[in-house]
PDB file of N, CA and C in Angstrom:
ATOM      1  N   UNK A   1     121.206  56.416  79.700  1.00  0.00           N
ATOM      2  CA  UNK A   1     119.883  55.848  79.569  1.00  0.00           C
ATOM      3  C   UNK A   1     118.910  56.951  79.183  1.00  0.00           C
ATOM      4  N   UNK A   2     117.684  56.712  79.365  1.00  0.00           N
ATOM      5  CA  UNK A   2     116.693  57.409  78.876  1.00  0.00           C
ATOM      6  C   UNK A   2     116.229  58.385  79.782  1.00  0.00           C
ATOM      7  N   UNK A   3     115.994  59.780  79.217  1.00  0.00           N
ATOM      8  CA  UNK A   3     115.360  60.609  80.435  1.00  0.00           C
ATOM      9  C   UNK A   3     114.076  61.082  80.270  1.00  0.00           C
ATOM     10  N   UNK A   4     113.527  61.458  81.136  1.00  0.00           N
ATOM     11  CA  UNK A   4     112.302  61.751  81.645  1.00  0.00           C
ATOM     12  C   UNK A   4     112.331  63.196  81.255  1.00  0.00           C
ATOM     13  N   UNK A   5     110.899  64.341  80.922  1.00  0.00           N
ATOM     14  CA  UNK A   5     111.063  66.042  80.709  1.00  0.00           C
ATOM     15  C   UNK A   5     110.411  66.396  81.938  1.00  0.00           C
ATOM     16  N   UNK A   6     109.447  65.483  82.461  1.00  0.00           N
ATOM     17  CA  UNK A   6     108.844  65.989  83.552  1.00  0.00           C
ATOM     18  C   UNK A   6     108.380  65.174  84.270  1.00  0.00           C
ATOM     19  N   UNK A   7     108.431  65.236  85.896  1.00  0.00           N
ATOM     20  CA  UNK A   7     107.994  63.950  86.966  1.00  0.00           C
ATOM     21  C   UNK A   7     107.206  63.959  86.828  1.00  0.00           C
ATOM     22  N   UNK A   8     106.282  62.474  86.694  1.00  0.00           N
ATOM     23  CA  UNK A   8     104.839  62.444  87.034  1.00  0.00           C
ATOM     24  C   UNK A   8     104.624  62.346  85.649  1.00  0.00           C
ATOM     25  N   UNK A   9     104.588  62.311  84.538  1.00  0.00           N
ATOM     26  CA  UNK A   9     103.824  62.487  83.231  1.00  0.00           C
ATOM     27  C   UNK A   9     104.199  61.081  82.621  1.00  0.00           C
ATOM     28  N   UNK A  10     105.385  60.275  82.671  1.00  0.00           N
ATOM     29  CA  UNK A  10     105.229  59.127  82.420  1.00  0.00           C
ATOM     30  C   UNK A  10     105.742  58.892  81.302  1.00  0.00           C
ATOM     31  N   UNK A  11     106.875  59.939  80.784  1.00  0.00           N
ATOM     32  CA  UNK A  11     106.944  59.837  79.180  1.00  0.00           C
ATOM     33  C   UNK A  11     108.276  59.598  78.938  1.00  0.00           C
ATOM     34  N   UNK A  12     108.637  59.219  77.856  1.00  0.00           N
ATOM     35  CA  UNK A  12     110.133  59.097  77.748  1.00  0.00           C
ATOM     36  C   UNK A  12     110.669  60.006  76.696  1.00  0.00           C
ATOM     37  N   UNK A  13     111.620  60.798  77.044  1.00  0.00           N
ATOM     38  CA  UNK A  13     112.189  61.695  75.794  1.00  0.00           C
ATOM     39  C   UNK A  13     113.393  61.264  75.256  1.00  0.00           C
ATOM     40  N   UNK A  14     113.067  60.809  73.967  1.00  0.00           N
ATOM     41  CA  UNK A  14     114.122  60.085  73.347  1.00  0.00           C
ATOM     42  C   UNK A  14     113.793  58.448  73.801  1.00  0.00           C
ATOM     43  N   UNK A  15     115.368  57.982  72.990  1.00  0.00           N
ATOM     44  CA  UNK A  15     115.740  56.705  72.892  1.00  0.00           C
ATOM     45  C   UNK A  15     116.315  55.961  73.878  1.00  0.00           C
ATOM     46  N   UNK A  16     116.392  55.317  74.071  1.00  0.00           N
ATOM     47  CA  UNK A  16     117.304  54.132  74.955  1.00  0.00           C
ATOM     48  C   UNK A  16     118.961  54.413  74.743  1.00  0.00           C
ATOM     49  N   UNK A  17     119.699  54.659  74.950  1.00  0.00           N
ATOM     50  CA  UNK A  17     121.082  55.361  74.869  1.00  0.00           C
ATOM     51  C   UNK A  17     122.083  53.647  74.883  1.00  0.00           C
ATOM     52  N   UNK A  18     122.300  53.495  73.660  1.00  0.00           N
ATOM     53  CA  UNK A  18     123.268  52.113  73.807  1.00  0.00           C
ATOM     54  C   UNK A  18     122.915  50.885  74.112  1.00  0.00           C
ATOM     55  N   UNK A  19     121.854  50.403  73.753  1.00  0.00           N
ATOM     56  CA  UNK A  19     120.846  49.720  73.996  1.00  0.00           C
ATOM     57  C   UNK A  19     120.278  48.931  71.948  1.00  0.00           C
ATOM     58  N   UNK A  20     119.997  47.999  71.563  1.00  0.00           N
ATOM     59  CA  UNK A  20     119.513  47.408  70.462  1.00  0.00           C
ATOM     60  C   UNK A  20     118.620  46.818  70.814  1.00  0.00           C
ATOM     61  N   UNK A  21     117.569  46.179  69.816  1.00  0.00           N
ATOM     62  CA  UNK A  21     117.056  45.165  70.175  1.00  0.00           C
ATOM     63  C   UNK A  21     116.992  44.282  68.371  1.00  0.00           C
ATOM     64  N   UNK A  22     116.702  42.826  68.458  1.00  0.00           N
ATOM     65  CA  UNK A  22     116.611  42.174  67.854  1.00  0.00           C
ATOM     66  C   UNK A  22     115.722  40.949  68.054  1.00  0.00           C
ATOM     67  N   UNK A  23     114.934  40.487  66.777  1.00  0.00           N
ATOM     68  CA  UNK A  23     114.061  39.628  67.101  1.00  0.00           C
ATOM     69  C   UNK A  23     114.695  37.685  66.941  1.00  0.00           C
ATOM     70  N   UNK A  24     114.557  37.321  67.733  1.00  0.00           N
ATOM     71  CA  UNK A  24     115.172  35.919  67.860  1.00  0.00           C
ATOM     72  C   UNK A  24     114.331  35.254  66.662  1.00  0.00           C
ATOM     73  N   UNK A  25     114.829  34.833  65.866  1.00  0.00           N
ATOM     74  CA  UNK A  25     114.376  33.810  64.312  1.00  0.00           C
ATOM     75  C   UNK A  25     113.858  32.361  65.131  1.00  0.00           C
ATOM     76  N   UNK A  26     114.510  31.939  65.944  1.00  0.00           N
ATOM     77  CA  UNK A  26     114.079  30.683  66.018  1.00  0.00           C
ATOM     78  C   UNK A  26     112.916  30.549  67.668  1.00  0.00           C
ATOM     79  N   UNK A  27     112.890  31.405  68.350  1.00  0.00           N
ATOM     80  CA  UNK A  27     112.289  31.920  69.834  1.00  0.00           C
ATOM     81  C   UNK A  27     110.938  32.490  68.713  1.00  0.00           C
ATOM     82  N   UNK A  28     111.582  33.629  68.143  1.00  0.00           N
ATOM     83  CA  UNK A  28     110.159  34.595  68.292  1.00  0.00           C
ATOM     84  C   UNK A  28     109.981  35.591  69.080  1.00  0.00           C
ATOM     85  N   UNK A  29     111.129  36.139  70.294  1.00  0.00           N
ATOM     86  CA  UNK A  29     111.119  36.475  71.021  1.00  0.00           C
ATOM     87  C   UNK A  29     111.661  37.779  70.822  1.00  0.00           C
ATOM     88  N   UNK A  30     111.452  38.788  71.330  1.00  0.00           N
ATOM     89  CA  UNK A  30     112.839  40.167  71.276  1.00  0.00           C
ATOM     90  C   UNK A  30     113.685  40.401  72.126  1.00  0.00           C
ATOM     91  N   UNK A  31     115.205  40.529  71.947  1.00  0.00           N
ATOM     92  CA  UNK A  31     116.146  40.247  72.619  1.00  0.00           C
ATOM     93  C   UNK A  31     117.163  41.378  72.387  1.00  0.00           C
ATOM     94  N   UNK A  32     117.122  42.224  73.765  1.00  0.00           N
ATOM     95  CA  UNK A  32     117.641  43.709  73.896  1.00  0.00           C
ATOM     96  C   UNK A  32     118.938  43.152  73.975  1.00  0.00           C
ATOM     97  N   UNK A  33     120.343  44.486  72.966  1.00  0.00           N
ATOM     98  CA  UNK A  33     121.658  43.558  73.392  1.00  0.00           C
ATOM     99  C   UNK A  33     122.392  45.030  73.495  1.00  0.00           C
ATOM    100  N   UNK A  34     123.704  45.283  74.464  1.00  0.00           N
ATOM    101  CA  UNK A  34     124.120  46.492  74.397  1.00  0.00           C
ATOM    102  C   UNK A  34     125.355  46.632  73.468  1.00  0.00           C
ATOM    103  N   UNK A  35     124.860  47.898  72.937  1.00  0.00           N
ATOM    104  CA  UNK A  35     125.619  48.321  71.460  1.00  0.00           C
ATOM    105  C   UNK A  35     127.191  48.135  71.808  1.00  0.00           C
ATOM    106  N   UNK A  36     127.622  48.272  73.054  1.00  0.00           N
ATOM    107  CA  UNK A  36     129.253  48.833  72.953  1.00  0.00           C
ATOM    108  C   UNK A  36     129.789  47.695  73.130  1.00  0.00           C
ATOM    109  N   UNK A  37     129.264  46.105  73.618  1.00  0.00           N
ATOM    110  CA  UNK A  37     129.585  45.203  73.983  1.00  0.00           C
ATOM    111  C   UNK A  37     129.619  44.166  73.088  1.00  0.00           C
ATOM    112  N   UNK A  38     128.107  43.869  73.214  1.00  0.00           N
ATOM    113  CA  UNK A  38     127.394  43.146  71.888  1.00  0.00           C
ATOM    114  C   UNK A  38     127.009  42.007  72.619  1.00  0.00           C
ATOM    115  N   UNK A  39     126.711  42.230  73.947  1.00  0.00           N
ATOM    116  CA  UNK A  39     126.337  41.093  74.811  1.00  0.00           C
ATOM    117  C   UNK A  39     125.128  41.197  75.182  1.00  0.00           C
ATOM    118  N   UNK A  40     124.093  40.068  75.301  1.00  0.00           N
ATOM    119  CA  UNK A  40     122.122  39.909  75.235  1.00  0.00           C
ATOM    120  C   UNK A  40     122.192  40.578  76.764  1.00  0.00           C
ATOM    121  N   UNK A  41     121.490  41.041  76.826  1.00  0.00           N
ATOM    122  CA  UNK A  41     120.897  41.868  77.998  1.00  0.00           C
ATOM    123  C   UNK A  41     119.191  41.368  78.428  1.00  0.00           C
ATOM    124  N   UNK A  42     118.428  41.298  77.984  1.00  0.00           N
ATOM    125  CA  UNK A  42     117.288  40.918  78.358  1.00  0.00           C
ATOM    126  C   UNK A  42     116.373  40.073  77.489  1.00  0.00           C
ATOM    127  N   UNK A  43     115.442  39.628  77.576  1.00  0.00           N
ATOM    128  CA  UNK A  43     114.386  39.101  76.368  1.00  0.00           C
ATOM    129  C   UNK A  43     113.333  38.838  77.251  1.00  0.00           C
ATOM    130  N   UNK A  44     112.488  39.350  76.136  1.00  0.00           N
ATOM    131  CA  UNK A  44     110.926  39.906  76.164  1.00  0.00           C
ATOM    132  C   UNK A  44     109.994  38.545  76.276  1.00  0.00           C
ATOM    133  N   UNK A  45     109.408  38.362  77.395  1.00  0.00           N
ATOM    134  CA  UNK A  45     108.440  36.986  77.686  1.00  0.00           C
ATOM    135  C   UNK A  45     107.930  36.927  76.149  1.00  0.00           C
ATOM    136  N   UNK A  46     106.570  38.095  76.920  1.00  0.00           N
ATOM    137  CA  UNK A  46     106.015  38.115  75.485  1.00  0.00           C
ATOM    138  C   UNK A  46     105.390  38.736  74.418  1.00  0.00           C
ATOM    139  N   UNK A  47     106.734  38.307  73.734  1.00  0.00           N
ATOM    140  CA  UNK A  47     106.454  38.363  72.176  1.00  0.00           C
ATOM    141  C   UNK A  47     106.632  40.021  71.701  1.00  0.00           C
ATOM    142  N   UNK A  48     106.219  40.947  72.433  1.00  0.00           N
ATOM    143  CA  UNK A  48     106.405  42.064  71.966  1.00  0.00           C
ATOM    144  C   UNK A  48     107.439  42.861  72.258  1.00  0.00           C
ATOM    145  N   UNK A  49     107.995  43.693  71.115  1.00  0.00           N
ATOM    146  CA  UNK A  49     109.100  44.446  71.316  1.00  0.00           C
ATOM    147  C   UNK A  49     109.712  45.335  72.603  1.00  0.00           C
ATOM    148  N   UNK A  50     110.427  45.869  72.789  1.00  0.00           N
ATOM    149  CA  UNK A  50     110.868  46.618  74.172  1.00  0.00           C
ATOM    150  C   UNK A  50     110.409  47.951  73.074  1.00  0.00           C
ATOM    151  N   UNK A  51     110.153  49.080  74.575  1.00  0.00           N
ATOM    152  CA  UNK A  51     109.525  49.946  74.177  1.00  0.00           C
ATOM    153  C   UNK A  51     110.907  50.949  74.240  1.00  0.00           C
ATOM    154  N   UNK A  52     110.804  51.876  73.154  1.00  0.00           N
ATOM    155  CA  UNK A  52     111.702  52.927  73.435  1.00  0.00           C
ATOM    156  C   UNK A  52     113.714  52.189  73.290  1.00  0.00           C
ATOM    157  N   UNK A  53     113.342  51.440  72.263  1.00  0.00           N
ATOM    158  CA  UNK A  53     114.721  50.836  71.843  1.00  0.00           C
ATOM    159  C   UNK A  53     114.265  50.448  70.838  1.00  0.00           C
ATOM    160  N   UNK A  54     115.811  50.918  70.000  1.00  0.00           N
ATOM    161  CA  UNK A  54     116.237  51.261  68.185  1.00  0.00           C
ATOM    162  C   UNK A  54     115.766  49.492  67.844  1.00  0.00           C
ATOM    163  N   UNK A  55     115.676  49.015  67.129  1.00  0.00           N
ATOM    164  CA  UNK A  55     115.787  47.895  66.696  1.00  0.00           C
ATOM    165  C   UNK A  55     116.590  47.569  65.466  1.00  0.00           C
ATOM    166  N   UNK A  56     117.443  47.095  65.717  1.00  0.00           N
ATOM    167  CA  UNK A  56     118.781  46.910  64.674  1.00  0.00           C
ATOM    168  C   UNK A  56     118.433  46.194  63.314  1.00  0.00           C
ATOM    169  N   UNK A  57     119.034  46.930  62.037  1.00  0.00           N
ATOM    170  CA  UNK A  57     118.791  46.458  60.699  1.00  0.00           C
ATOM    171  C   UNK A  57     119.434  45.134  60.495  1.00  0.00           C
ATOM    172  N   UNK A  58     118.774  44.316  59.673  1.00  0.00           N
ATOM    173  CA  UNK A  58     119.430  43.405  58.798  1.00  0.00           C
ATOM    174  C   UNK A  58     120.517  43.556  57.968  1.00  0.00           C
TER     175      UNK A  58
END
């Protein structure tokens, strides 16, 4: 997963480690899925992307 450089500052260094996201065509929604599996993992109430995850090409 993602690590932290320093406690307390709130930041993320780097990416989400194995982790995608994709936007649902018919929702509207963004829907995190893990790379090694290929199974949905979460989706985003609303509407906006997950932060700090790749978002997979067409």
């Amino acid at each position: 997963m993602a690590k932290n450089s320093k406690t307390g500052d709130s930041k993320r260094t780097g990416a989400v480690c194995d982790r995608s996201q994709t936007k649902n065509p018919v929702t509207g929604q963004w829907v995190k899925r893990d790379t090694k599996t290929g199974k949905f993992i979460d989706v985003k109430a609303d509407g906006k992307p997950f932060k700090g995850v790749r978002k997979e090409k067409k």
